[in-house]
Protein backbone atom coordinates (compact mmCIF):
# COMPACT_ATOMS: atom_id res chain seq x y z
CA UNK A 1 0.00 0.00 0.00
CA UNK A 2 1.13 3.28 -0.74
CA UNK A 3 1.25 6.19 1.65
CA UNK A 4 -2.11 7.50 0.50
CA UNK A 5 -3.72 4.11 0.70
CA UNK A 6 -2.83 4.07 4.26
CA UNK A 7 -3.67 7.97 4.72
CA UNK A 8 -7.14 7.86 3.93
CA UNK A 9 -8.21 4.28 4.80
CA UNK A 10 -10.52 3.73 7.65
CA UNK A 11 -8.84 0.43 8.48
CA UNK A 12 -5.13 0.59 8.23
CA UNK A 13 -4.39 4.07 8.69
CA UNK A 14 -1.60 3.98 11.69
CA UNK A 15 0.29 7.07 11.36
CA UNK A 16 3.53 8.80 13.36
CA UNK A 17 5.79 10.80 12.89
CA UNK A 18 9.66 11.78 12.98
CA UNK A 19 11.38 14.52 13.68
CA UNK A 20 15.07 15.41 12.88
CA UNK A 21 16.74 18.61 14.42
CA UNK A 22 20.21 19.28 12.99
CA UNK A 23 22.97 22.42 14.20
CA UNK A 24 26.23 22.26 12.42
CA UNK A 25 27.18 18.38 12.56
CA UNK A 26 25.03 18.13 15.69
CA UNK A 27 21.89 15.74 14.81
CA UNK A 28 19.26 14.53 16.81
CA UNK A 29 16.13 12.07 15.38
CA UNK A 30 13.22 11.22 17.42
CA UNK A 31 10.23 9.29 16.70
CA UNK A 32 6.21 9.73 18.35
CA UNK A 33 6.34 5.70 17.71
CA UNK A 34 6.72 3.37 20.39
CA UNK A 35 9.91 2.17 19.39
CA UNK A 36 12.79 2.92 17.91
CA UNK A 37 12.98 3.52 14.02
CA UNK A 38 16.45 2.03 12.42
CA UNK A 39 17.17 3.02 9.16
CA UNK A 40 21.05 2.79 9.53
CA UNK A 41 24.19 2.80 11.95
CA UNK A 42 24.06 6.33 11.62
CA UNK A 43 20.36 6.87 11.40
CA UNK A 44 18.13 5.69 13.87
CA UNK A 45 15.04 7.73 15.26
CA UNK A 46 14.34 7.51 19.00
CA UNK A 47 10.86 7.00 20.55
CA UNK A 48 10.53 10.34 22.29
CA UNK A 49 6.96 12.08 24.27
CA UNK A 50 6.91 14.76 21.65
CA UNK A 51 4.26 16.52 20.58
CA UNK A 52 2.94 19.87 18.48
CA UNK A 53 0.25 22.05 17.65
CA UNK A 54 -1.62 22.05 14.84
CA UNK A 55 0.40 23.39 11.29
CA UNK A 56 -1.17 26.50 9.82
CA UNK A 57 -1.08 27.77 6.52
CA UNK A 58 -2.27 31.45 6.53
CA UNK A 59 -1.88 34.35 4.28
CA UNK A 60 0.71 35.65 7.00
CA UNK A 61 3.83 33.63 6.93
CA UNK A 62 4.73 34.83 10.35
CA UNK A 63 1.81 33.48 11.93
CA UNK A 64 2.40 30.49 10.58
CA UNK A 65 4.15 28.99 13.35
CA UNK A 66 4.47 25.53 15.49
CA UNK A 67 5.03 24.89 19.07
CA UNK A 68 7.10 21.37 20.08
CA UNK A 69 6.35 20.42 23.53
CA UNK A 70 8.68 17.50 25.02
CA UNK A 71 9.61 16.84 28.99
CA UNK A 72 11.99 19.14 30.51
CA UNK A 73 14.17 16.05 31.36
CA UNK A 74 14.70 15.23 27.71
CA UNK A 75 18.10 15.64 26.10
CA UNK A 76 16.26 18.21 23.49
CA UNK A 77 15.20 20.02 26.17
CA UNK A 78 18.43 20.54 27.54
CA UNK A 79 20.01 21.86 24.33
CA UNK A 80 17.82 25.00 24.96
CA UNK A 81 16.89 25.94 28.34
CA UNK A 82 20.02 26.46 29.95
CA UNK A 83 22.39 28.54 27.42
CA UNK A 84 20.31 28.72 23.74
CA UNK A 85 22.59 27.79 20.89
CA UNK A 86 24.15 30.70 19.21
CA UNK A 87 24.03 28.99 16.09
CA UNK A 88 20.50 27.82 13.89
CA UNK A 89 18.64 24.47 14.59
CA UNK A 90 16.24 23.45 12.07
CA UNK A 91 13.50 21.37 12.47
CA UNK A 92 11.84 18.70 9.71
CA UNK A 93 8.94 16.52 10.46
CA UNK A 94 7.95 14.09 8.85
CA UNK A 95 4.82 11.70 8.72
CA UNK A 96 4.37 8.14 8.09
CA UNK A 97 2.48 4.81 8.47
CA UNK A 98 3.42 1.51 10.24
CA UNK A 99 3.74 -0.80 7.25
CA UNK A 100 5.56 1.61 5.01
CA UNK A 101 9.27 2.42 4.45
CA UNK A 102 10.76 5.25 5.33
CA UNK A 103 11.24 6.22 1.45
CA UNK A 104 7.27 7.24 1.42
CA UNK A 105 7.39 9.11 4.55
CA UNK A 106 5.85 12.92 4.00
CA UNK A 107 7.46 16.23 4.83
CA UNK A 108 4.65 17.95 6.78
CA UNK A 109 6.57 20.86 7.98
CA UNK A 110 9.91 22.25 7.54
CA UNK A 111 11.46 25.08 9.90
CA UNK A 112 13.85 26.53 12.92
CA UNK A 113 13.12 26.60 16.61
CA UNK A 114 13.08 30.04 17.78
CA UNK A 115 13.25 29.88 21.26
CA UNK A 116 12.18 27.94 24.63
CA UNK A 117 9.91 28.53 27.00
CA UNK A 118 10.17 25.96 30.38
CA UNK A 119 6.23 24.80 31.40
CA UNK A 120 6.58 23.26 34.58
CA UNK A 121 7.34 19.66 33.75
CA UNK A 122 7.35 20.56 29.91
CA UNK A 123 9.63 22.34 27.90
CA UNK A 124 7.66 24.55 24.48
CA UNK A 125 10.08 25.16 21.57
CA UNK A 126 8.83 28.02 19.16
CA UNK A 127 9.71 27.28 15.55
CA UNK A 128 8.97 29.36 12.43
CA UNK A 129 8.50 28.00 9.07
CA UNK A 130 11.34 28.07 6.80
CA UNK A 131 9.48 30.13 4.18
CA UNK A 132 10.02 33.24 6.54
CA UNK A 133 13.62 33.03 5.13
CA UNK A 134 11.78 34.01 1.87
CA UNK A 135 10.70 36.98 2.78
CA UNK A 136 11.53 40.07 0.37
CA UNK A 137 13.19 43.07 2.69
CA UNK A 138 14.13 45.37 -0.34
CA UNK A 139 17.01 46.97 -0.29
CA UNK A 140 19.38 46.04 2.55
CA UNK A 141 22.98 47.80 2.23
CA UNK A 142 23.37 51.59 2.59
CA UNK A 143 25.97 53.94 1.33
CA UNK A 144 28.01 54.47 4.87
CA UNK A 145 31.61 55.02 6.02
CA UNK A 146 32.04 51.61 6.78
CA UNK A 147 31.96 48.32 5.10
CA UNK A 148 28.39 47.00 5.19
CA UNK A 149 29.65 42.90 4.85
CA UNK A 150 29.42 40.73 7.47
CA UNK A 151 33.13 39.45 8.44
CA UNK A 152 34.13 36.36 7.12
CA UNK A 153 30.45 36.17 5.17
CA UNK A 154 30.37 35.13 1.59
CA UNK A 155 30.75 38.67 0.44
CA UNK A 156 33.64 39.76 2.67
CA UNK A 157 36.33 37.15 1.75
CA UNK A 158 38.58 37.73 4.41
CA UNK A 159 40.43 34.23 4.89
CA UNK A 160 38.94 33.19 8.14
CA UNK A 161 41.03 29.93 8.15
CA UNK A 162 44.17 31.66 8.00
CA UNK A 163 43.79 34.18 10.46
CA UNK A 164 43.04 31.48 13.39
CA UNK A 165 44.76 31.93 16.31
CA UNK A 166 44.68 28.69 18.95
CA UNK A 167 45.11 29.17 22.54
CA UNK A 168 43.81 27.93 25.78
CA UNK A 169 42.16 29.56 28.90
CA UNK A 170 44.29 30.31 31.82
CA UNK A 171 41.84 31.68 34.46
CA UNK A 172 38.07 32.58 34.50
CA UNK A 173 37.01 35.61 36.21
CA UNK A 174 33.46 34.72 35.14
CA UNK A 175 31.87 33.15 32.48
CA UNK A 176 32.13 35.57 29.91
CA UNK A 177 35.74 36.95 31.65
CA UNK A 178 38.81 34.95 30.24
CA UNK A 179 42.59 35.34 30.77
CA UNK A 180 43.99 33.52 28.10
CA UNK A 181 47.45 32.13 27.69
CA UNK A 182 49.44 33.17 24.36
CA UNK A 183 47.81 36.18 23.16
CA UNK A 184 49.02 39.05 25.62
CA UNK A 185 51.86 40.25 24.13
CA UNK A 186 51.59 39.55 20.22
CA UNK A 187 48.64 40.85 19.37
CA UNK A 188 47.96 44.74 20.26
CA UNK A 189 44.81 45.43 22.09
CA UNK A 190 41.70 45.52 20.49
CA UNK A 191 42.70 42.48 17.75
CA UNK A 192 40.21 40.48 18.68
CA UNK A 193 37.68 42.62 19.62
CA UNK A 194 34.41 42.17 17.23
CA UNK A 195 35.36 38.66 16.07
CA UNK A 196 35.02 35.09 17.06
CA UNK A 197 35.65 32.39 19.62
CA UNK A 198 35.13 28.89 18.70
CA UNK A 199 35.10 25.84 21.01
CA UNK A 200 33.68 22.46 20.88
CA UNK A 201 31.57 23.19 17.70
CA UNK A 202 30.43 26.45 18.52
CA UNK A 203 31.13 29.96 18.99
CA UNK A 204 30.77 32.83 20.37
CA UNK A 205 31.40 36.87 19.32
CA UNK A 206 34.08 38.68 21.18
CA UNK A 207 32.95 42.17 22.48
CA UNK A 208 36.15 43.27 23.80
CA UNK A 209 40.36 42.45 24.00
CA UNK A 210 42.74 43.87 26.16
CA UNK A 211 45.98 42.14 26.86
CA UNK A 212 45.10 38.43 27.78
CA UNK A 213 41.23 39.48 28.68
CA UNK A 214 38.49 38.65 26.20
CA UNK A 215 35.34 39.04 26.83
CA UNK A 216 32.51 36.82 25.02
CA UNK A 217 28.93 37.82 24.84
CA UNK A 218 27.36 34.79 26.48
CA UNK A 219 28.78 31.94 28.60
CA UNK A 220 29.53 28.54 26.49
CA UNK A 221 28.74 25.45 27.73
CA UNK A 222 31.42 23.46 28.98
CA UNK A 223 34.00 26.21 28.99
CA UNK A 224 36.85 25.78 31.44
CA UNK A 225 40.07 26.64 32.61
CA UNK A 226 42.52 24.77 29.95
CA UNK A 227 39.79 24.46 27.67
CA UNK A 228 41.67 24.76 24.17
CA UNK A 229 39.88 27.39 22.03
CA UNK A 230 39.90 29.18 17.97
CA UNK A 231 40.45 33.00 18.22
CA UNK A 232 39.27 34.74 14.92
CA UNK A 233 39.91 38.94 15.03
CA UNK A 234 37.66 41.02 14.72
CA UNK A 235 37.26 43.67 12.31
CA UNK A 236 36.38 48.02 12.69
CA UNK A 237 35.03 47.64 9.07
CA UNK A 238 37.18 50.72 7.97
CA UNK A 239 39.26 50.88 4.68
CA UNK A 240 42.72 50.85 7.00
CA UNK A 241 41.23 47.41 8.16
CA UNK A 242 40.15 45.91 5.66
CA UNK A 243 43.93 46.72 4.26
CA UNK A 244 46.37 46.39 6.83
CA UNK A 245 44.05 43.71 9.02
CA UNK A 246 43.18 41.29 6.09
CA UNK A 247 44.22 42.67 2.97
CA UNK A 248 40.67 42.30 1.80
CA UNK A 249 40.74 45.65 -0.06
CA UNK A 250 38.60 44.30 -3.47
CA UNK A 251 35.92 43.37 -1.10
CA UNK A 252 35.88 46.74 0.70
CA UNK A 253 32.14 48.05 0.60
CA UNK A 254 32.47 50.82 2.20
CA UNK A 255 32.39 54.73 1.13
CA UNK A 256 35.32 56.70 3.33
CA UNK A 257 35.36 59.69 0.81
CA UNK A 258 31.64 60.35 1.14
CA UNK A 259 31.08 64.04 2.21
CA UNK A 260 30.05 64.42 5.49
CA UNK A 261 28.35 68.02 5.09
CA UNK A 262 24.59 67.93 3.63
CA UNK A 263 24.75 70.84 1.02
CA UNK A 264 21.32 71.73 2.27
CA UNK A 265 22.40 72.52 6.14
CA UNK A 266 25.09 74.33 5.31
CA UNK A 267 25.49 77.29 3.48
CA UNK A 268 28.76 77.71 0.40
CA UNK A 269 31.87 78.09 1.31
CA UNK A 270 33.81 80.15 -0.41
């Protein structure tokens, strides 16, 4: 029997469904069956209590959102209620039939959590459909002083891989508050301030450097003293930067000779 068959038949209709959330190389597949679904050494959905609302189609794609709801002891769970992952998890469901193979299994909704919310014993994940990422925004880049790419982005260039620096952590004042080991010294203050610190398969941006002191915009999960960490510099977005810093200068968007008087506030000099 075919999917269909099974859909609309009054007699051996036994649907579930299967859910696979992937981050980076991180994957994790779980199952509303009652048992576990193999498909391969390396892809095997878990019986898990999960559950959602109902899927909405609406003229508003912003509206049309899902809520996940699975215990608060689950290992999902804890991916997002204690520090939220800085990077994107999406979020494909699929439905299927006892009977069938996992080749006819349907995608009924495709999309990214957003955020969690704990509910006593339950934890509610908010996830937005991934046509939102289609949504037309017009114009985006201005003409500024500054650059308008994103470092390291697809437009920028700069060679991320060759401007990593590896160190490790000597003390923590807090968890945003590290001394580190190497840097102090060889790279002048401010190097690393606006770019990126990468450990254990994810990151985190740098707000500021001073001698061996970073500071990172939110604590990372299992961060500690010795931990062995990427540093990636940051980058003031000015022409001098983009020249001296990365040698990037063909993928400068920036405008440093625009004139900073408006003709119509000020009167003619002569």
């Amino acid at each position: 029997m075919t999917f269909n068959d099974k859909e609309y038949s009054t007699d051996d209709a036994a649907p579930y469904e299967i859910y696979e959330f992937v981050r980076g190389t991180w994957v994790m597949r779980l199952t509303t069956k009652d048992t576990e679904l193999y498909i391969s050494d390396n892809e095997i959905y878990q019986p898990a209590p999960i559950s959602r609302d109902k899927i909405r189609q609406g003229e508003e794609i912003r509206k049309d959102t899902i809520t996940l709801t699975i215990p608060r002891g689950h290992a999902l769970a804890s991916e997002f209620i204690s520090i939220a992952p800085e990077s994107t998890t999406t979020v494909t469901i699929r439905r299927l039939h006892r009977g069938l193979d996992i080749g006819e299994a349907i995608v009924v909704w495709k999309g990214r959590i957003t955020g969690a919310q704990p509910r006593d014993e339950k934890v509610e994940l908010s996830c937005e459909s991934v046509y939102t990422s289609m949504r037309l925004h017009g114009l985006r880049l201005r003409a500024e002083l500054i650059c308008q790419h994103s470092l390291y982005d697809q437009y920028c260039k700069a060679d991320q891989p060759a401007k990593r620096v590896d160190d490790t952590i000597a003390t923590m004042t807090s968890p945003t508050i590290l001394e580190m080991n190497s840097i102090s010294g060889t790279y002048t203050d401010g190097w690393f301030s606006g770019g990126i610190l990468d450990y254990n398969q994810d990151s985190r941006f740098i707000v500021s450097h001073s001698g061996s002191t970073l500071r990172i915009s939110r604590p990372l999960p299992g961060l500690a003293v010795g931990s062995s960490v990427a540093l990636y510099p940051g980058c003031s977005r000015t022409i001098s930067a983009c020249r001296d810093k990365f040698n990037n200068l063909n993928n400068f968007l920036g405008f440093p000779w625009m004139p900073q008087e408006n003709p119509f506030q000020v009167s003619i000099k002569t």
